[in-house]
Protein backbone atom coordinates (compact mmCIF):
# COMPACT_ATOMS: atom_id res chain seq x y z
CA UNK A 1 -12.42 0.29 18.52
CA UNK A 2 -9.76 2.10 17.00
CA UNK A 3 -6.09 1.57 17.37
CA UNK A 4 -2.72 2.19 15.82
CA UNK A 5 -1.40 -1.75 15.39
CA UNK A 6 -1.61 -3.22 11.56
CA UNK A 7 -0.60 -6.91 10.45
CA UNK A 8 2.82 -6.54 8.51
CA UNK A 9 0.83 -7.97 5.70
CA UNK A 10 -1.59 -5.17 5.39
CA UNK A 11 1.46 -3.08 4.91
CA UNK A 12 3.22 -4.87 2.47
CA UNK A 13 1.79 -3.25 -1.03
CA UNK A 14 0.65 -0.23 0.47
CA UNK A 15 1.54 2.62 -1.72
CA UNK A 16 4.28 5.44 -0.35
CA UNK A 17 3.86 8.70 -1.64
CA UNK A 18 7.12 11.52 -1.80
CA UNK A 19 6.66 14.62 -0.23
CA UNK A 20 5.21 16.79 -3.74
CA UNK A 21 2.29 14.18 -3.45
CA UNK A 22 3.76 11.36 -6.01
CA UNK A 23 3.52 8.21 -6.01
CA UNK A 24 7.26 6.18 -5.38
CA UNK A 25 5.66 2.71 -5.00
CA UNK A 26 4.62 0.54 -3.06
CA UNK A 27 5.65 -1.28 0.63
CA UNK A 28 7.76 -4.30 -0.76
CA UNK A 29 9.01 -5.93 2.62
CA UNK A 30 9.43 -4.64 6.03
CA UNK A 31 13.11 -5.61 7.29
CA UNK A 32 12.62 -6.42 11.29
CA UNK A 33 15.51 -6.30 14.38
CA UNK A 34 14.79 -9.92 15.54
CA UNK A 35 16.71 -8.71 18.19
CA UNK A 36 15.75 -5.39 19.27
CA UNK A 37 11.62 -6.27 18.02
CA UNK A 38 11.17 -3.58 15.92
CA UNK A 39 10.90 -2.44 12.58
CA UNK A 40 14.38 -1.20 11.17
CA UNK A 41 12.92 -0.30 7.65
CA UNK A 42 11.02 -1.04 4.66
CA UNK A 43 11.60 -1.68 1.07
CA UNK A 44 10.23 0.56 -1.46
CA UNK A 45 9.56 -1.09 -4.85
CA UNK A 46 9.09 1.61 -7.54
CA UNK A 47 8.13 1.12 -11.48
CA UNK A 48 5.35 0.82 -13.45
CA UNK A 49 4.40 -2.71 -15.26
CA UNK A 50 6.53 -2.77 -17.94
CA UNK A 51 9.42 -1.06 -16.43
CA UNK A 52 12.13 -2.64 -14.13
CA UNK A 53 11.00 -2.61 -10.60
CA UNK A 54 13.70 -0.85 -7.94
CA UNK A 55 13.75 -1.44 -4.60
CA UNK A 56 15.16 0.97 -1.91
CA UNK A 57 15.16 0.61 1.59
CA UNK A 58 13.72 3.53 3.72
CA UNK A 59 13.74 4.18 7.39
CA UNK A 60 10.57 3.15 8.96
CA UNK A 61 10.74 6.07 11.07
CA UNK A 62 10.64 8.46 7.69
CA UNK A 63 7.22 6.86 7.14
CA UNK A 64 3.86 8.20 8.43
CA UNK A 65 0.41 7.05 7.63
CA UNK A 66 -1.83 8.59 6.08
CA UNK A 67 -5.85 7.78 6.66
CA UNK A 68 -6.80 10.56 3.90
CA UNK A 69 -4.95 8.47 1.22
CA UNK A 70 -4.46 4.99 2.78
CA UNK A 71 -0.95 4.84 2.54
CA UNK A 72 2.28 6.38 3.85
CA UNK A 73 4.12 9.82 3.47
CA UNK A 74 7.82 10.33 3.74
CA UNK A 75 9.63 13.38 3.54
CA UNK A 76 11.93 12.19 0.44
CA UNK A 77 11.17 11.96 -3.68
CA UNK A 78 11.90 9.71 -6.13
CA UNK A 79 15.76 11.49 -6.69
CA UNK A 80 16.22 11.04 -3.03
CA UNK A 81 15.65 7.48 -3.06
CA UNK A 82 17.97 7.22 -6.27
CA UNK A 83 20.91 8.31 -4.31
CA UNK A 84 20.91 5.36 -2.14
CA UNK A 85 21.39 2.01 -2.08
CA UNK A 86 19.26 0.09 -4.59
CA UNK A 87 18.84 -3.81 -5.86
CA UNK A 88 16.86 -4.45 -9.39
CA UNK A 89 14.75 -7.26 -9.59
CA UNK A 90 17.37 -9.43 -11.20
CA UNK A 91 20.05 -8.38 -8.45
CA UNK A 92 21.24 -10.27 -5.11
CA UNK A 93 21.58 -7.54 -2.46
CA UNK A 94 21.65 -8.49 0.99
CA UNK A 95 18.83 -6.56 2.82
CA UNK A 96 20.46 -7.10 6.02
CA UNK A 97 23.60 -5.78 5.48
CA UNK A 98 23.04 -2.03 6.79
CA UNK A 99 27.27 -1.59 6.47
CA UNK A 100 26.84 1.09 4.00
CA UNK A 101 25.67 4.22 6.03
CA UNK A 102 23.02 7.10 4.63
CA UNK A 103 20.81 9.37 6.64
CA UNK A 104 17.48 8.13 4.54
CA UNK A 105 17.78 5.01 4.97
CA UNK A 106 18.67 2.83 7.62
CA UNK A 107 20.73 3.49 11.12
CA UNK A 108 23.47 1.35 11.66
């Protein structure tokens, strides 16, 4: 039977490719409204194995799956993502504090 619902840890790790094809990264964490029950969005972890890893949150709205590459497609590249908020590995940042506004990102 098929059907669209997947267990939040089968999308954890799944990569995220930008909209010219390239690979960002992969599905760190998906940030839920315990309130509201839904997903608000995820965390995109990008670098390679011996570079710092970057995470960025993305709306999960600006996310689509894709069955022809087994992972999702979003609208925005790597210099998008840049030009948000973003927490190193090393960093504190406080995923659920959305107070800093941007259009790719999250809604407030």
């Amino acid at each position: 039977m098929h059907h669209t619902l997947v267990p939040s840890d089968r999308v954890e790790h799944a990569n995220v490719y930008g909209r010219d094809g390239t690979k960002l990264g992969t599905i760190e964490r998906l940030m839920l409204d315990k309130v509201k029950g839904t997903v608000a969005y995820a965390v995109i972890k990008t670098g390679g194995l011996l570079a710092s890893h970057h995470h960025y949150p993305v709306r999960w709205d600006g996310l689509r799956f894709d069955p022809a590459c087994q992972g999702y497609q979003t609208d925005l590249t790597l210099e998008d993502l840049r030009e948000g908020p973003c927490e190193l590995d090393d960093d504190t940042f406080d995923w659920g504090d959305r107070s800093r506004p941007h259009p790719h990102y999250w809604t407030v």
